[in-house]
Each structure stands twice: as C-alpha cells, then as structure tokens.
Protein backbone atom coordinates (compact mmCIF):
# COMPACT_ATOMS: atom_id res chain seq x y z
CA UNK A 1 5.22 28.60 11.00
CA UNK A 2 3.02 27.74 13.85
CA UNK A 3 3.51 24.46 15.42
CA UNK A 4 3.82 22.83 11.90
CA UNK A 5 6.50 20.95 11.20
CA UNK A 6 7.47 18.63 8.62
CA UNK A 7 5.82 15.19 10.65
CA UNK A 8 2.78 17.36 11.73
CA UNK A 9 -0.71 15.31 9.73
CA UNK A 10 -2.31 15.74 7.04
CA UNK A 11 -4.74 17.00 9.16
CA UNK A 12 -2.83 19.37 11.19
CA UNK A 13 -1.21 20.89 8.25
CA UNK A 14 -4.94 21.47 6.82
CA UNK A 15 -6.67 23.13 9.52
CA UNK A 16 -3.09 25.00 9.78
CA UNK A 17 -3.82 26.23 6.69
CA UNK A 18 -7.66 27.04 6.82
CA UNK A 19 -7.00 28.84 10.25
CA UNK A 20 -4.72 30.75 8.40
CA UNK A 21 -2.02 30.15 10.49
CA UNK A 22 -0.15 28.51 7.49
CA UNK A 23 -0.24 29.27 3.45
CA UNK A 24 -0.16 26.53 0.82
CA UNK A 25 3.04 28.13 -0.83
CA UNK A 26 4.73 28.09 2.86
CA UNK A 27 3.46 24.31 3.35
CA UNK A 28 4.90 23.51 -0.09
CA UNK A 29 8.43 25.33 0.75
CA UNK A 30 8.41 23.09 3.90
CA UNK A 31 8.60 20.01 2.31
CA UNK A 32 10.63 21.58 -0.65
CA UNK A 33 12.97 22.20 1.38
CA UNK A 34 13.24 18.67 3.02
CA UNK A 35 12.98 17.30 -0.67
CA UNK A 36 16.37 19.20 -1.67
CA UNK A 37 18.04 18.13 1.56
CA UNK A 38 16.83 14.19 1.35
CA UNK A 39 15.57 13.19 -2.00
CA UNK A 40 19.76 12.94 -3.56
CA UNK A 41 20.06 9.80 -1.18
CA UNK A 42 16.76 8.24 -0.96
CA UNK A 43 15.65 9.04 -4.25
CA UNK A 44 12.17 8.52 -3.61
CA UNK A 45 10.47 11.27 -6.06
CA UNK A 46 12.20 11.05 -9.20
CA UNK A 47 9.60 13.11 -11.03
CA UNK A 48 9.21 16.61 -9.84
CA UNK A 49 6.60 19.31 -10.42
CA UNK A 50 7.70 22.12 -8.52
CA UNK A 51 7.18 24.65 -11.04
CA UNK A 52 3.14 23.50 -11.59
CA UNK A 53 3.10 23.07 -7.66
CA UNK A 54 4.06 26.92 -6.55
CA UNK A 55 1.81 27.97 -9.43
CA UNK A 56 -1.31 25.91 -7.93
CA UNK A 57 -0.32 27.10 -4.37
CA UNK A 58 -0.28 30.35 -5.36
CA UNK A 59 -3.35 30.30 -6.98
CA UNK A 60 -5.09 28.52 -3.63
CA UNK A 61 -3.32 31.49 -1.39
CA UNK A 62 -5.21 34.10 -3.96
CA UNK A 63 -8.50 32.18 -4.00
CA UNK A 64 -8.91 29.38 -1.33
CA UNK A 65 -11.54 26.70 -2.65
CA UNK A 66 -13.70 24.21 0.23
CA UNK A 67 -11.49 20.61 -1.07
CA UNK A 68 -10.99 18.36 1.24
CA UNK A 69 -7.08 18.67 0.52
CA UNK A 70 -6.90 22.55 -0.53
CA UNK A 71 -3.68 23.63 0.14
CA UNK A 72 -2.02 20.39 1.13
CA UNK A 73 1.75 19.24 -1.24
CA UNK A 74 1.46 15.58 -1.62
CA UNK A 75 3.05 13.14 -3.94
CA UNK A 76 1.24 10.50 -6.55
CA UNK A 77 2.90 7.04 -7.21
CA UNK A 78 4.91 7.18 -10.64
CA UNK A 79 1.98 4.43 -11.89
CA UNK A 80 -1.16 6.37 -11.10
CA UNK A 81 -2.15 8.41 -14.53
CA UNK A 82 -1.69 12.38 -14.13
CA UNK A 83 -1.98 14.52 -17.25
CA UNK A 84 1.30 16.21 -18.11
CA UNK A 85 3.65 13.96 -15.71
CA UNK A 86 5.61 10.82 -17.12
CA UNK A 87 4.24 7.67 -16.68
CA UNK A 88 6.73 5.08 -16.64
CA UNK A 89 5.97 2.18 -14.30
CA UNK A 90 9.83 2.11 -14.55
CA UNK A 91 10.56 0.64 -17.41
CA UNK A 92 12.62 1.72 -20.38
CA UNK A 93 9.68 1.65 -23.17
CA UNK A 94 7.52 3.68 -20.82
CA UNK A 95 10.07 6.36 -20.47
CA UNK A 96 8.98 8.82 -22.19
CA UNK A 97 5.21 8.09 -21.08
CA UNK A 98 3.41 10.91 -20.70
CA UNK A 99 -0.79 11.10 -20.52
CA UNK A 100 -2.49 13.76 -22.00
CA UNK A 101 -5.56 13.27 -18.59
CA UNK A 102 -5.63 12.70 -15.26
CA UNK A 103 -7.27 8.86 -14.21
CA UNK A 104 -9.70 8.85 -11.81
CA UNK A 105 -7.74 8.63 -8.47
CA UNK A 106 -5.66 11.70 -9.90
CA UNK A 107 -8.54 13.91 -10.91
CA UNK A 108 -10.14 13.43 -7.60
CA UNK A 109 -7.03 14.52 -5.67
CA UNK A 110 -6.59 17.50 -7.63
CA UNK A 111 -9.93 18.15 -7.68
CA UNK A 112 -9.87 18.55 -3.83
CA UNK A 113 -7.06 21.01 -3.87
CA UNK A 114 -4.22 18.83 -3.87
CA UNK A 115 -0.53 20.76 -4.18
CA UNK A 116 1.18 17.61 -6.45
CA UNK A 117 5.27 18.28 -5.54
CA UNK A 118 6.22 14.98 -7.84
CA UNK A 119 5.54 11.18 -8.50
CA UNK A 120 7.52 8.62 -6.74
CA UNK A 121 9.80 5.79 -7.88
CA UNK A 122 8.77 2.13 -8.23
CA UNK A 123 9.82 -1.03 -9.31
CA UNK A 124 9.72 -2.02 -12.69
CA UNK A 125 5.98 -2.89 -13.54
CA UNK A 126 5.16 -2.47 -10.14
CA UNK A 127 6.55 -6.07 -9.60
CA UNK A 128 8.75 -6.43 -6.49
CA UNK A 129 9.20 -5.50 -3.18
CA UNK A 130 11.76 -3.07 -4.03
CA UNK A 131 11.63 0.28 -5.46
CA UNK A 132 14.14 0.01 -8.70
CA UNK A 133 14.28 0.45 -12.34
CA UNK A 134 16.17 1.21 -15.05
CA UNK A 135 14.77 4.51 -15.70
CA UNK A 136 14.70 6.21 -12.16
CA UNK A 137 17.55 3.87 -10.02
CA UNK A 138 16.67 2.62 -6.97
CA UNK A 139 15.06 3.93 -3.91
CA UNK A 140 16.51 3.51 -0.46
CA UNK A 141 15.26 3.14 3.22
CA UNK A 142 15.55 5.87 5.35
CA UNK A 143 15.44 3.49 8.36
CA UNK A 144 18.62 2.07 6.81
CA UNK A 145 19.61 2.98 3.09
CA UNK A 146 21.13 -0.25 2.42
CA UNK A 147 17.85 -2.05 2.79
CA UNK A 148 14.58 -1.91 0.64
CA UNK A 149 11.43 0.84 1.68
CA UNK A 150 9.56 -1.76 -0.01
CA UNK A 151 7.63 -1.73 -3.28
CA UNK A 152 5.94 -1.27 -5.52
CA UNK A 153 4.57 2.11 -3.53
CA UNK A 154 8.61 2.07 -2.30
CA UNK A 155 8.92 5.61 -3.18
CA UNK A 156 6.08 6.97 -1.92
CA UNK A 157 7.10 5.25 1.57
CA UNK A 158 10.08 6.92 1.97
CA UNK A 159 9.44 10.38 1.21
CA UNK A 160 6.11 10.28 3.69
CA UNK A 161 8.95 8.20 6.43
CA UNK A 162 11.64 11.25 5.69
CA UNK A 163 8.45 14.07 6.13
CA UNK A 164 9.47 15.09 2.38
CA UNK A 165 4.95 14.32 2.01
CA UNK A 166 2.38 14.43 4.12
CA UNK A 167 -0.07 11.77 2.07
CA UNK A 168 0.83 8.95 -1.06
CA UNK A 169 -1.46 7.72 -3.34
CA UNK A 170 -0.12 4.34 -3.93
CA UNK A 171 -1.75 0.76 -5.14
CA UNK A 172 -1.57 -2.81 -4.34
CA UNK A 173 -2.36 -5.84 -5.50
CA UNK A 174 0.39 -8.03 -3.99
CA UNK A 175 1.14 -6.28 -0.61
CA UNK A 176 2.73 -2.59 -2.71
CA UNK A 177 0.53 -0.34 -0.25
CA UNK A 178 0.81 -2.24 2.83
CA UNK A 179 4.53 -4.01 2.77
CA UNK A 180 5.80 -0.27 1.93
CA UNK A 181 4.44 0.78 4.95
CA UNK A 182 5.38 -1.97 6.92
CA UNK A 183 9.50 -1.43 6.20
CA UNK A 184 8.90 2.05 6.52
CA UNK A 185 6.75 2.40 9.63
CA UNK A 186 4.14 4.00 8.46
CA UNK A 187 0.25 3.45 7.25
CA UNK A 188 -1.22 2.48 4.60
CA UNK A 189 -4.43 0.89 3.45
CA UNK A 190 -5.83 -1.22 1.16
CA UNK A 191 -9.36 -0.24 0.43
CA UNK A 192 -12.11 -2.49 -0.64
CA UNK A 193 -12.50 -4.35 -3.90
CA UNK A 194 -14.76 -1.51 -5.97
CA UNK A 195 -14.29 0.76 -3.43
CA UNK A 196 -11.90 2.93 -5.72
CA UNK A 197 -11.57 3.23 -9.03
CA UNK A 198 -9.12 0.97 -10.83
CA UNK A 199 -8.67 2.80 -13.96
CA UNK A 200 -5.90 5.55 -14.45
CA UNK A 201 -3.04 2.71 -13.79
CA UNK A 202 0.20 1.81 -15.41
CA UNK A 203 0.46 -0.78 -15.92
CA UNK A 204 -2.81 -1.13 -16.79
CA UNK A 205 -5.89 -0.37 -19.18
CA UNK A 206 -6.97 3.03 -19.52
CA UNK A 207 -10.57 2.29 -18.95
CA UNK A 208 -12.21 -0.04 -16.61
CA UNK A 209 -12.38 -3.90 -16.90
CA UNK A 210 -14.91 -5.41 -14.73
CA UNK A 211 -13.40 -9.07 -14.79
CA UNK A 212 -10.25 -7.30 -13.50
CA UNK A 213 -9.94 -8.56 -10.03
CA UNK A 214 -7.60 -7.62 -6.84
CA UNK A 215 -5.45 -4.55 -7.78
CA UNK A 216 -6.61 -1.14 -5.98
CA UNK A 217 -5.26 2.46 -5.77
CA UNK A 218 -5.05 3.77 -2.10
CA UNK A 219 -3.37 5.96 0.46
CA UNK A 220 -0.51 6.16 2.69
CA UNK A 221 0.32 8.23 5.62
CA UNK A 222 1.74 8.80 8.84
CA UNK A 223 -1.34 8.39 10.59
CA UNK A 224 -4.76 6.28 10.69
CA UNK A 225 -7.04 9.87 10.59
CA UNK A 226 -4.80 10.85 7.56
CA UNK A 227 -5.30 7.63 5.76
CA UNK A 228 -9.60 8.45 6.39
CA UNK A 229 -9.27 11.44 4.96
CA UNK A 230 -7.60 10.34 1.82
CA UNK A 231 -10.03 7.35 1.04
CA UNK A 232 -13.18 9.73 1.62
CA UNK A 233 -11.38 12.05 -1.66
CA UNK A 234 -10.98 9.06 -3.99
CA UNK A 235 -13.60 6.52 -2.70
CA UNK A 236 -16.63 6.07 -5.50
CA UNK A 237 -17.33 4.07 -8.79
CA UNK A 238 -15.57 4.22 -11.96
CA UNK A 239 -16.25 7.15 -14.29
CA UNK A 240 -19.35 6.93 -16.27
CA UNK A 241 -21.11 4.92 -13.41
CA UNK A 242 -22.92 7.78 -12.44
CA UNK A 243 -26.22 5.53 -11.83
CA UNK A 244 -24.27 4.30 -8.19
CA UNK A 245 -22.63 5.85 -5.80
CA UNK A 246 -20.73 4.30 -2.82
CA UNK A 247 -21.30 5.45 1.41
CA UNK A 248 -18.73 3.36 3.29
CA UNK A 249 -20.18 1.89 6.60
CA UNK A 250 -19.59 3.56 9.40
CA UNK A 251 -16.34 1.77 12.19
CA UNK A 252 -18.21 -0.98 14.13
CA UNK A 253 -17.03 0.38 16.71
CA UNK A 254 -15.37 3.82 18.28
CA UNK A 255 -13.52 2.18 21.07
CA UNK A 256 -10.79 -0.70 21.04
CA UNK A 257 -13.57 -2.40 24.30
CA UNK A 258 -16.23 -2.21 21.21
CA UNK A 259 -14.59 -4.58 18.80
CA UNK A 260 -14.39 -8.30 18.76
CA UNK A 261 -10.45 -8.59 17.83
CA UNK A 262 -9.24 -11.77 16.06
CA UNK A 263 -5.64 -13.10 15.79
CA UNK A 264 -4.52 -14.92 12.95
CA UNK A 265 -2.83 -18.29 13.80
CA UNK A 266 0.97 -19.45 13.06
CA UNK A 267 0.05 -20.59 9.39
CA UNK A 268 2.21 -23.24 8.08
CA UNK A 269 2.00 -21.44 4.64
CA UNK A 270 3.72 -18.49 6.27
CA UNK A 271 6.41 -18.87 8.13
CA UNK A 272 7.16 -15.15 9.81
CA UNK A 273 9.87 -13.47 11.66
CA UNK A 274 10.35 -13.92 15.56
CA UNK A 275 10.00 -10.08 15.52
CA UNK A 276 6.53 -10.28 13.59
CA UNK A 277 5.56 -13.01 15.99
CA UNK A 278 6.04 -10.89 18.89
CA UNK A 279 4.56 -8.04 17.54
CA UNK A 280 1.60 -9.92 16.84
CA UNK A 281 1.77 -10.97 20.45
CA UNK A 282 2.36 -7.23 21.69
CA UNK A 283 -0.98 -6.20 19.91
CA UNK A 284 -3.14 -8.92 21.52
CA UNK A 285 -2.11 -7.57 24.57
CA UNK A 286 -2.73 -4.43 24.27
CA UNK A 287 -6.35 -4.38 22.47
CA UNK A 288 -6.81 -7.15 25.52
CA UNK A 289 -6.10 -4.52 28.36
CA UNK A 290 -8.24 -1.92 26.66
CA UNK A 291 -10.94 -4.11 26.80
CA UNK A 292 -11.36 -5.47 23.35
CA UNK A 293 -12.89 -9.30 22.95
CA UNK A 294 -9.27 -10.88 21.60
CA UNK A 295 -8.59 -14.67 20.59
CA UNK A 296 -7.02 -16.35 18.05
CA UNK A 297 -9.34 -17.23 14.86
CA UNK A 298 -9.72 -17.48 11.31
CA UNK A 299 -11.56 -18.13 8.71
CA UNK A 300 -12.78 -21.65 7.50
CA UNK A 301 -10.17 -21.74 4.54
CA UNK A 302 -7.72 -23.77 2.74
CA UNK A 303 -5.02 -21.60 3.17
CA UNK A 304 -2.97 -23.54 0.42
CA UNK A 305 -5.33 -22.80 -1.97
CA UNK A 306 -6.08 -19.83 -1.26
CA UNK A 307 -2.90 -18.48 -2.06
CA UNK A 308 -2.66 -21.29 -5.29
CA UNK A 309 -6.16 -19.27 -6.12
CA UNK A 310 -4.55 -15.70 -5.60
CA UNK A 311 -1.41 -16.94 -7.32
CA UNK A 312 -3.20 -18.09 -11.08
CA UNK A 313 -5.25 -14.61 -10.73
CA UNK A 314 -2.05 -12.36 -10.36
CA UNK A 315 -0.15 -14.09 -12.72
CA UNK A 316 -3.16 -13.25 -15.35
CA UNK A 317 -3.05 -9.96 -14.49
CA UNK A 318 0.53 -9.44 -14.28
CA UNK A 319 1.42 -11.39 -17.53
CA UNK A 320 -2.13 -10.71 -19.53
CA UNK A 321 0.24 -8.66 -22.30
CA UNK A 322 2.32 -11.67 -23.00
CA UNK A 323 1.91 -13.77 -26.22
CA UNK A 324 1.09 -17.69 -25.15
CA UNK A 325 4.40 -18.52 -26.24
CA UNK A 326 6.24 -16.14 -24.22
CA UNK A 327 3.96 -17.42 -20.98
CA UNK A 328 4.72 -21.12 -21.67
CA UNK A 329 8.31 -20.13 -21.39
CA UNK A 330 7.54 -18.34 -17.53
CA UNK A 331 5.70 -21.16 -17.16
CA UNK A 332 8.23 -23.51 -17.89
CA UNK A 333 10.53 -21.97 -16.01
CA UNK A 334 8.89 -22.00 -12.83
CA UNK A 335 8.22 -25.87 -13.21
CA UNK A 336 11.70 -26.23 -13.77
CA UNK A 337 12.67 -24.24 -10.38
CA UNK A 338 10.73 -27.22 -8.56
CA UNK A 339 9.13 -24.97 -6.26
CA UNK A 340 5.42 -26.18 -5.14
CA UNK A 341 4.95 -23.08 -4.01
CA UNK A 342 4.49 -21.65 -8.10
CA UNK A 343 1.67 -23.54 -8.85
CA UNK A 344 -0.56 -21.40 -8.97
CA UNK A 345 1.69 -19.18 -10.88
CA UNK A 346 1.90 -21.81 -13.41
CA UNK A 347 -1.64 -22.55 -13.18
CA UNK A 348 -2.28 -18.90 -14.48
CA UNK A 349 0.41 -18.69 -16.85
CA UNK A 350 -2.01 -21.74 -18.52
CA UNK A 351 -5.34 -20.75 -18.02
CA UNK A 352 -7.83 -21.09 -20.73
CA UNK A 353 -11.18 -19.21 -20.79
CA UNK A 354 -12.76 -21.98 -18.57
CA UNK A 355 -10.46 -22.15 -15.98
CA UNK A 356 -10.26 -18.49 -15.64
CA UNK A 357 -13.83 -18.72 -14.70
CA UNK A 358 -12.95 -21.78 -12.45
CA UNK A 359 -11.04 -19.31 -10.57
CA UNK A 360 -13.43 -16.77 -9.80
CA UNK A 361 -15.45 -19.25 -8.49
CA UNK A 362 -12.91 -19.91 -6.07
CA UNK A 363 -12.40 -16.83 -4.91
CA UNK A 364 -15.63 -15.98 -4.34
CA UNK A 365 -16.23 -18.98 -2.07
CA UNK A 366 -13.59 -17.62 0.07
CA UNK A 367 -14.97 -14.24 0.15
CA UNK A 368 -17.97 -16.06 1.35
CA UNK A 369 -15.79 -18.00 3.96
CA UNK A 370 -14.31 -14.50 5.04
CA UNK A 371 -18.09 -12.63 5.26
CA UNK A 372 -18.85 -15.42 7.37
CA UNK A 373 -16.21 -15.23 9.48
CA UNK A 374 -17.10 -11.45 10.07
CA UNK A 375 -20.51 -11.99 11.20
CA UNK A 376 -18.75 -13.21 14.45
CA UNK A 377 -15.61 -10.62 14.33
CA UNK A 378 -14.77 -7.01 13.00
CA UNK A 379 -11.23 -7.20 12.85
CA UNK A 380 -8.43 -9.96 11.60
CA UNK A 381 -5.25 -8.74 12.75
CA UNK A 382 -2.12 -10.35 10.97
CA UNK A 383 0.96 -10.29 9.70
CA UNK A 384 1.97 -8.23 6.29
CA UNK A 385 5.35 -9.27 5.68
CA UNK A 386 7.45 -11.89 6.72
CA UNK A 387 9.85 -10.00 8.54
CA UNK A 388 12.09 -6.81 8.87
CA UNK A 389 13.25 -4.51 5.69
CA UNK A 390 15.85 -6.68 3.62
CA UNK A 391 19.00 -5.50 1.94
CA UNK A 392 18.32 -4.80 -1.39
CA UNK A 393 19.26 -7.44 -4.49
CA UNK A 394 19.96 -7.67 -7.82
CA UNK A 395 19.79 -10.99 -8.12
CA UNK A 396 17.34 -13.22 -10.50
CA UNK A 397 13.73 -13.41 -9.25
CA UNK A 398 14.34 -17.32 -8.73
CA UNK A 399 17.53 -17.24 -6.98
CA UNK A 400 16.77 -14.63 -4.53
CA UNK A 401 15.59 -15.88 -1.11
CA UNK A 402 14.20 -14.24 2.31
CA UNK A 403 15.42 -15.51 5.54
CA UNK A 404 12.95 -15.80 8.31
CA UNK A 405 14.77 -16.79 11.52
CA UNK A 406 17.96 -17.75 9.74
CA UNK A 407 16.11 -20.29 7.44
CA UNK A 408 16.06 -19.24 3.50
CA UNK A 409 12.65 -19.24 2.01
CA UNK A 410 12.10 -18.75 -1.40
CA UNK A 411 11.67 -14.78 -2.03
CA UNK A 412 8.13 -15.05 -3.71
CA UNK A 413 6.67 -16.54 -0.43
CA UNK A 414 6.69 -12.62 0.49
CA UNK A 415 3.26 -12.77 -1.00
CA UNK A 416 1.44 -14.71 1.28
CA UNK A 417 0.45 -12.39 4.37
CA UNK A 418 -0.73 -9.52 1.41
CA UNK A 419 -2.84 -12.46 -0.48
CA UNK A 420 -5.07 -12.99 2.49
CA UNK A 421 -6.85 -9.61 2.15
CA UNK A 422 -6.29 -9.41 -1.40
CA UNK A 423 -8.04 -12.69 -2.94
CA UNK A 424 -11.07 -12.09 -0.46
CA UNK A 425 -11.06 -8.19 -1.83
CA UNK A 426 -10.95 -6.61 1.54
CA UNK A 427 -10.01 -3.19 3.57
CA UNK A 428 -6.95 -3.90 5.05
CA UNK A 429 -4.89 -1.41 6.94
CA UNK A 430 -0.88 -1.59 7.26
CA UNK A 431 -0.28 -0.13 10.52
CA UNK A 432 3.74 0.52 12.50
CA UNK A 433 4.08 -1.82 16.04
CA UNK A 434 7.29 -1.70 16.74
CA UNK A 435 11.04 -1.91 16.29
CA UNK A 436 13.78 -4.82 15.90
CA UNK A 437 17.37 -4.17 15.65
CA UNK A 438 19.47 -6.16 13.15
CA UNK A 439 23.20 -5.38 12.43
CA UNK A 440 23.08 -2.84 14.82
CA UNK A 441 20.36 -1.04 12.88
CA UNK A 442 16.58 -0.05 14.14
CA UNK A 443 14.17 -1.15 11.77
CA UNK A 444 10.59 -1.22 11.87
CA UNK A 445 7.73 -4.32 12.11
CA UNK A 446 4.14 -3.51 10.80
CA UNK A 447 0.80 -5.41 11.05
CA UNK A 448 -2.15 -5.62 9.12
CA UNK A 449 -5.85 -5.22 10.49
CA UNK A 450 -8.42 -6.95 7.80
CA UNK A 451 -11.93 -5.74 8.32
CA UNK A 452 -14.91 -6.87 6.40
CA UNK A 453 -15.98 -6.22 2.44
CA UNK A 454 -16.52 -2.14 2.23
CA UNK A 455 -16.25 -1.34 5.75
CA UNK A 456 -13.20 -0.12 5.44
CA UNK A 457 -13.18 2.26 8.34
CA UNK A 458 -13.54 -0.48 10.86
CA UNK A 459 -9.60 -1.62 10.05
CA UNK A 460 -8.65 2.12 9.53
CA UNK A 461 -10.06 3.15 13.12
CA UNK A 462 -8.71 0.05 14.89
CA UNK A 463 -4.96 1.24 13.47
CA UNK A 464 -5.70 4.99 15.31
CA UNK A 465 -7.32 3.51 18.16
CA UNK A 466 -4.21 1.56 18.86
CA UNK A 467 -2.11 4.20 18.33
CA UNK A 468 -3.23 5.61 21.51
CA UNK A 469 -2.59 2.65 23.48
CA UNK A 470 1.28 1.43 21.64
CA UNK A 471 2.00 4.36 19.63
CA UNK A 472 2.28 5.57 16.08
CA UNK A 473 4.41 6.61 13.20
CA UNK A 474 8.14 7.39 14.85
CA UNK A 475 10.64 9.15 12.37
CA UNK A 476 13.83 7.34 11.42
CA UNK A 477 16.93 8.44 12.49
CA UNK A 478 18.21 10.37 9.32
CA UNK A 479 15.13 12.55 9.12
CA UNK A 480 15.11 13.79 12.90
CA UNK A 481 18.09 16.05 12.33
C-alpha cells in the first residue's frame, strides 16, 4: 500500500488516495485491522460502524467526490450528534440514545467525504479527566494502560495514539480536547469561541443557545497540518445563520523568527509538574534558537478570579438540568469539603438571573485583558495539565487528589491550565514536547500555545513549526509492533 502506514497523516493518507495510490476501502481495512488487534484492551471505540463505513468507501472508490476528507476512516466522539449512531454521553439513561440527524460538526464531516469507522468512549457527561462509564467501561492509555488517556475526548485519544484513526472530532470546555492530547502525545485544538458550531452535543441542547458560553467541538490528530485541515471542514456559524459566514485570519507569522513568543509564569494558582516545568523550559529554548522574540509574560489578570469566573460559568453549564434543590445539595457539599478552591463552583451552583449576567461581565473584561495582551504578542505558550497521565480512580470526586511533585492537590485543580484559554474563548492548541518516565514507564508531557480570539491558525502553525525544531507525535510502545 504505498508508503502508507497506519501513523502516516491525514494528509498523506489523502493525497494517497487522490493519487490513486491508495483506495478508501483499503485505507478503511488498514485501520480495521489495527481496530481488531487494539480496540479489546484500550477500548477506545465502543461504537462501531463498520458495516455503514465499507458501504460509504465503496461508494467513494465507485464515484470519488472533491471533500476535503473523501476517502479518509475517522472516528466522532460518542457526544457529538450523528444520525443512526447511539448517543450516550455514557450514561445509563442515554443508552439507548440514538438521533434520528446528524448536528452540525457531524454533517460537515460527512459532508466532506468522511469514512466514520465508530464513536469513541467518554466519561460520563463528559465530566472527568478519564474516559469511563457505566455503559461502555473504561478506556485505557496506550502509553501505559493502567493510567488515564484523559477525558472527556479519552477515547478518541487513544485510538488516534494506537494509529486505529487518523483524525477525532472531540470537544472541550474544561481541558477534554487538549488534556487528551496531552496524556496521549498527540494534538489537539481548541478553536475559537463561535468559531464552530456548538449545537449537535450531548450533553447538550439540540439547537443553539447564544448565552451558552465556553464549550466547543474540535479536532485531534497526530499532527499540527492535520488538525488545519479538520477546523477548515467544520469551521462556520450555526445552522440557519446563513446571513454570516466566518474566514479565519491568516498565521501571523510562517516562521518560528516571525512570532513574538510569550511564556506563561509559575502561577501560584497552578502548581505544575517538574516535568511540565521543564518542558516549558525546553520550548523557550528552542523557539529562542530559531529566532523567535521569547520572554516570559502574561496578561494583566487576576488569575484567582479568573478561574472563580470560569468556575460559576461551568458549573451553570454543567449542572443547568438540575432542580434548585438538587444544586443546593452540590452546593452544600462543596462548602462542606472546605476547599477555597470551589467557590466559584458554589458561586454557580447559586446564581440568580443577575449574577449570571455579573459573570459575563467578567469574562468579558478578561477577554479584553487577553486582546490586549495580543496586540504586543501572538502566542501564550503554557501549561495544559498539571503533570504526567495518572492511574486511573474510582474514587469520589472529593476525595480524589493529583500529586504534583509528591504534594497532593485537590483533583479539581486539574482545571486550571484548560480555564485560561477557555474563559477568554480562545484558539488554543495542545501540542506533544516530550517524555518523563515514572515507575519505569515512558509517558508523555504536552503544552498548550494560546493565540488570539479567531486566529486560530497562529497557535495551530506555531505547534507544526515546532515540530520541526523538537519533534512531533511519537507512537507508544504497544502500537509500534
């Protein structure tokens, strides 16, 4: 089959295909193939549609279309909305979940040619950083399958680390795009606030809700020019908005010696890893010999409210179907843990109409902060998680803890490095540095590049450009066999 192979790109595997080097029924026996010999231990794609898939890759090998992804077997979080496929978010009363339409994000994919193999696993609700339910089971790391491949877009991460996919569609509103590529090694990004359509979600509304803030569907790959091509399929407004239409910005810059390169400072609201530290410290370096204008800067925030801010918004969007006596009890809860750290949680959990509009207010004078801060920079490099995969737990959300440099921190603190792109609403791209090894096991540390409101491709082409200089996505051990 050519020089194809199961890690080739997106890209490759396309102009494979168009070259006619490669069919779209032989692509989608490649990874077919590495699906039957992975998916029983990582369980990543707990949804198949094999059947549907060699009849749509048939049909492209008969009569080749002009879409951006004709030809190409990908996989579709389990949350994302495709007609005909469960649904479940992973929960029990979602089981049996199954649309009758594709959402937006969906329809565009298959609307470029897409081969859809399956939908991958998730946590329930799309709520942790691990990738386990009781509908699907859990989804391991391929890196080292007694430790999470993150989550919520955990699923989607492992199959693209194991070369069972060559693209995910995933979302994120607390870190499940970027952290899953991060313990994975991988990339993902985080497109723009608007940028995509947020519609087509579970959970979720099936049509859009402009006051809905934060939460975005995006892509994740094994490369920066793979992510591009998967944000220029499903980039555009909401359906019905047909009197707009959205043209990203071109990259400031097509050279890492064009871009002004800032480095997030040690924050004392997030305390990272001494192998996040030094990969921060690695990156400076490199973007500094390649000529890039480096330094460390930030923004002119409160960084403790900021993430108070982010908190009281995600907890109204991740507890909006609650009655107010079932949120008083969450909230009561989380006073009675003690931790400062929830209170913005509780904040949201007790939000009335007013202070709900209190809040966007707040947030939108730190996206002002952050514009600001871009008129003198065009990229924010910084951490995405706090440190290395962890093993995976069962324990309650309030007794589970991270450690960072053999201190225990409360787990929930995981959401700090995603909430500084997320309140703000900006492109950020999840991009593989390097490797630590912990109980005699390689793992994998991952950055995050924040570039400015809708230019996402800045942040996207800094992650390839520095591929070239420190390297990209490297397979895990269990998948080079």
């Amino acid at each position: 089959m050519t020089t194809i192979d199961p890690f080739s790109s997106a890209v490759e595997m396309l102009a494979a295909r168009r070259s006619g080097d490669v069919t779209a029924t032989e692509l989608l026996d490649l990874h077919l193939e590495r699906i039957d010999r992975f998916d029983g231990e990582l369980n990543a794609i707990p949804i198949p549609n094999r059947d549907a898939a060699y009849e749509r890759a048939a049909a492209i090998d008969a009569a080749p279309g002009d879409g951006a992804l004709e030809g190409l077997p990908l996989t579709i979080k389990d949350c994302i909305v495709v007609g005909g496929l469960r649904s479940t978010a992973g929960v029990e009363a979602l089981r049996d979940n199954v649309p009758d339409a594709d959402g937006p994000v969906a329809a565009r994919v298959l609307g470029a040619g897409a081969v859809l193999m399956g939908k991958t696993n998730v946590p329930p609700m799309a709520s942790d950083w691990q990738s386990d339910n009781p509908v699907f089971g859990r989804t391991v790391n391929p890196w080292d399958t007694r430790r999470t491949p993150g989550g919520s877009t955990g699923g989607g991460a492992a199959a693209l680390a194991a070369g069972m996919t060559p693209l995910e569609f995933g979302s994120d509103i607390g870190g499940s795009i970027r952290v899953p590529a991060a313990f994975c090694g991988l990339y993902g990004h985080r497109p723009s606030d608007s940028a995509v359509p947020r519609s087509g979600h579970v959970p979720g509304v099936p049509v859009a809700v402009p006051g809905s803030v934060m939460g975005v569907q995006g892509p994740l790959a094994r490369s920066a020019a793979d992510l591009e091509l998967a944000l220029d399929v499903i980039v555009g407004p909401e359906p019905g908005e047909d009197a707009w239409r959205l043209e990203l910005a071109p990259a400031r810059g097509s050279s890492l010696a064009d871009l002004r390169v800032a480095i997030l400072p040690a924050l004392d609201v997030m305390p990272v890893d001494d192998s996040v530290g030094a990969a921060v410290e690695q990156v400076a370096a490199a973007v500094g010999a390649a000529g890039a204008t480096v330094a460390e800067a930030a923004p002119d925030v409160d960084w403790t409210g900021l993430i108070e801010t982010y908190k009281a918004l995600l907890a109204i969007a991740v507890f909006d179907e609650m009655s107010p006596e079932q949120r008083e009890k969450v909230a009561a809860d989380r006073v009675a843990a003690g931790d400062d750290f929830e209170a913005g949680t509780v904040r949201g959990l007790r939000a009335t109409a007013f202070d709900i509009a209190t809040l966007h207010v707040e947030r939108e004078r730190v996206r002002q902060r952050f514009a600001d801060f871009f008129r003198d920079w065009d990229v924010l490099v910084a951490p995405i998680t706090l440190g290395p995969p962890f093993l995976h737990t069962r324990e309650r959300w309030n007794d589970r803890t991270y450690t960072v440099n053999g201190r225990e921190v409360p787990y929930g603190w995981q959401v700090v490095p995603p909430a500084i792109a997320t309140l703000p609403g900006l492109p950020a791209t999840a991009f593989p540095v390097s490797r630590v090894t912990v109980d005699d096991v390689e793992l994998p540390i991952g950055l995050q590049a924040i570039g400015p409101y809708l230019e996402d491709r800045t942040p996207i082409r800094f992650a390839g450009l520095l591929a070239d200089e420190i390297g990209g996505f490297v397979p895990p051990p269990m998948a080079r066999a």
